[in-house]
C-alpha atoms as a PDB file:
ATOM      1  CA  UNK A   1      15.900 -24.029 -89.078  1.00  0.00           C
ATOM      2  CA  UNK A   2      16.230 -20.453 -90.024  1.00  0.00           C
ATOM      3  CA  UNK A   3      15.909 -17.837 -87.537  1.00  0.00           C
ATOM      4  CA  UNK A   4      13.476 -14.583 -87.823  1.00  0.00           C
ATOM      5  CA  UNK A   5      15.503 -11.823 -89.608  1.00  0.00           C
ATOM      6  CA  UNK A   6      14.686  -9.216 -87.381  1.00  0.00           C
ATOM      7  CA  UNK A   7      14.435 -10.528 -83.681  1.00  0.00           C
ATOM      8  CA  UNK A   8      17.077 -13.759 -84.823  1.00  0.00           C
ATOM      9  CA  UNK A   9      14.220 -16.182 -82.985  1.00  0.00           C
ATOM     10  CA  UNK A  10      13.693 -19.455 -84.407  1.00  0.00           C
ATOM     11  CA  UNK A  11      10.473 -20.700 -85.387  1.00  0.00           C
ATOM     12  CA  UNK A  12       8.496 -23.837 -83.762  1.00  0.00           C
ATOM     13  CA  UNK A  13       6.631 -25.913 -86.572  1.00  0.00           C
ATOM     14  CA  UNK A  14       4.099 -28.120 -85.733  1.00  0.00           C
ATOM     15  CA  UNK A  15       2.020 -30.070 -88.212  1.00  0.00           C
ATOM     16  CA  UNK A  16      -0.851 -31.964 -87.731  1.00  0.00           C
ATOM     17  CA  UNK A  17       1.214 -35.513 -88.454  1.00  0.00           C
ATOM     18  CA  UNK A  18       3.412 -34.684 -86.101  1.00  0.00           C
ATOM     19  CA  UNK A  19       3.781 -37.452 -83.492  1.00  0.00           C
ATOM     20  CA  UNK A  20       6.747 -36.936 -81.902  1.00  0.00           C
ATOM     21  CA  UNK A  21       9.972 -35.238 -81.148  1.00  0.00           C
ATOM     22  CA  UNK A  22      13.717 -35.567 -82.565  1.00  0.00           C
ATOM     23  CA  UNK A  23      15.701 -37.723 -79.546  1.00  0.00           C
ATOM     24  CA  UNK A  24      12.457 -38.205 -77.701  1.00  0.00           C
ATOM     25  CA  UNK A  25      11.033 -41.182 -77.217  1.00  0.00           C
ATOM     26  CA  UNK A  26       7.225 -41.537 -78.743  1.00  0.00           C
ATOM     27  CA  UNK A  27       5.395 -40.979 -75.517  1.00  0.00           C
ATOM     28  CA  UNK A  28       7.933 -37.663 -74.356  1.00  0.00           C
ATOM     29  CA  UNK A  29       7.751 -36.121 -77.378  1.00  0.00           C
ATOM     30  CA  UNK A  30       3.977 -36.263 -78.163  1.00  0.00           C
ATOM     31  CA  UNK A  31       3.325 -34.890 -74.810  1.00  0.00           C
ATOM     32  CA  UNK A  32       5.469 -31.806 -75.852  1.00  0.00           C
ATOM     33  CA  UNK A  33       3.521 -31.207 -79.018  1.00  0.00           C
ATOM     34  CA  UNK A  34       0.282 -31.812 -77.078  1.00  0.00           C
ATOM     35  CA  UNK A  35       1.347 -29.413 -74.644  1.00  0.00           C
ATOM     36  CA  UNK A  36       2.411 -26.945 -76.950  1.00  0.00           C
ATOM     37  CA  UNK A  37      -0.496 -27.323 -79.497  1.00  0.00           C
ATOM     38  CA  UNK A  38      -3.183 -26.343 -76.654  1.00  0.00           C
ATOM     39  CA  UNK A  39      -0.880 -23.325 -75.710  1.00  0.00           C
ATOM     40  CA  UNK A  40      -0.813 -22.225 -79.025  1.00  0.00           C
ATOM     41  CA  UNK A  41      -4.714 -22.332 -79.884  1.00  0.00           C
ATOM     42  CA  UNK A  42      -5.960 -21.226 -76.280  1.00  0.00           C
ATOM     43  CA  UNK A  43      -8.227 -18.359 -76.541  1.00  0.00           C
ATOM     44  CA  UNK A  44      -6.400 -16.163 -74.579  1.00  0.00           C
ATOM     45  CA  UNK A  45      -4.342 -14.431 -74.544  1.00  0.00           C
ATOM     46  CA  UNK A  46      -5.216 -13.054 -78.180  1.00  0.00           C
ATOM     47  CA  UNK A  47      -3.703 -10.363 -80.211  1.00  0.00           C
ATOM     48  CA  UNK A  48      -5.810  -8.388 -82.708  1.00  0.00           C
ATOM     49  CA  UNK A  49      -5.845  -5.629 -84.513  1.00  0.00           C
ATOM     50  CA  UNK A  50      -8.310  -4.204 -87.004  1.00  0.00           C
END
């Protein structure tokens, strides 16, 4: 993974395939991506500028 060039944080990637997580078993590892997906498209909070 390569890190942001500025703040040196690394990305998370989640596709809509995704079903799991590396060195998780099936059930661990799609709870993380379903718990990660909703806290990534909540509405709030939002940032927007126009």
């Amino acid at each position: 993974m390569i890190a942001h060039p500025v703040n040196g944080k690394e990305p998370l990637y989640i596709a809509s395939h995704a079903y799991a997580g590396k060195g998780m078993d099936v059930q661990e590892g799609a709870a993380l991506i379903d718990a990660a997906t909703t806290a990534v498209t909540s509405p709030e909070p939002i940032y927007s500028h126009a």
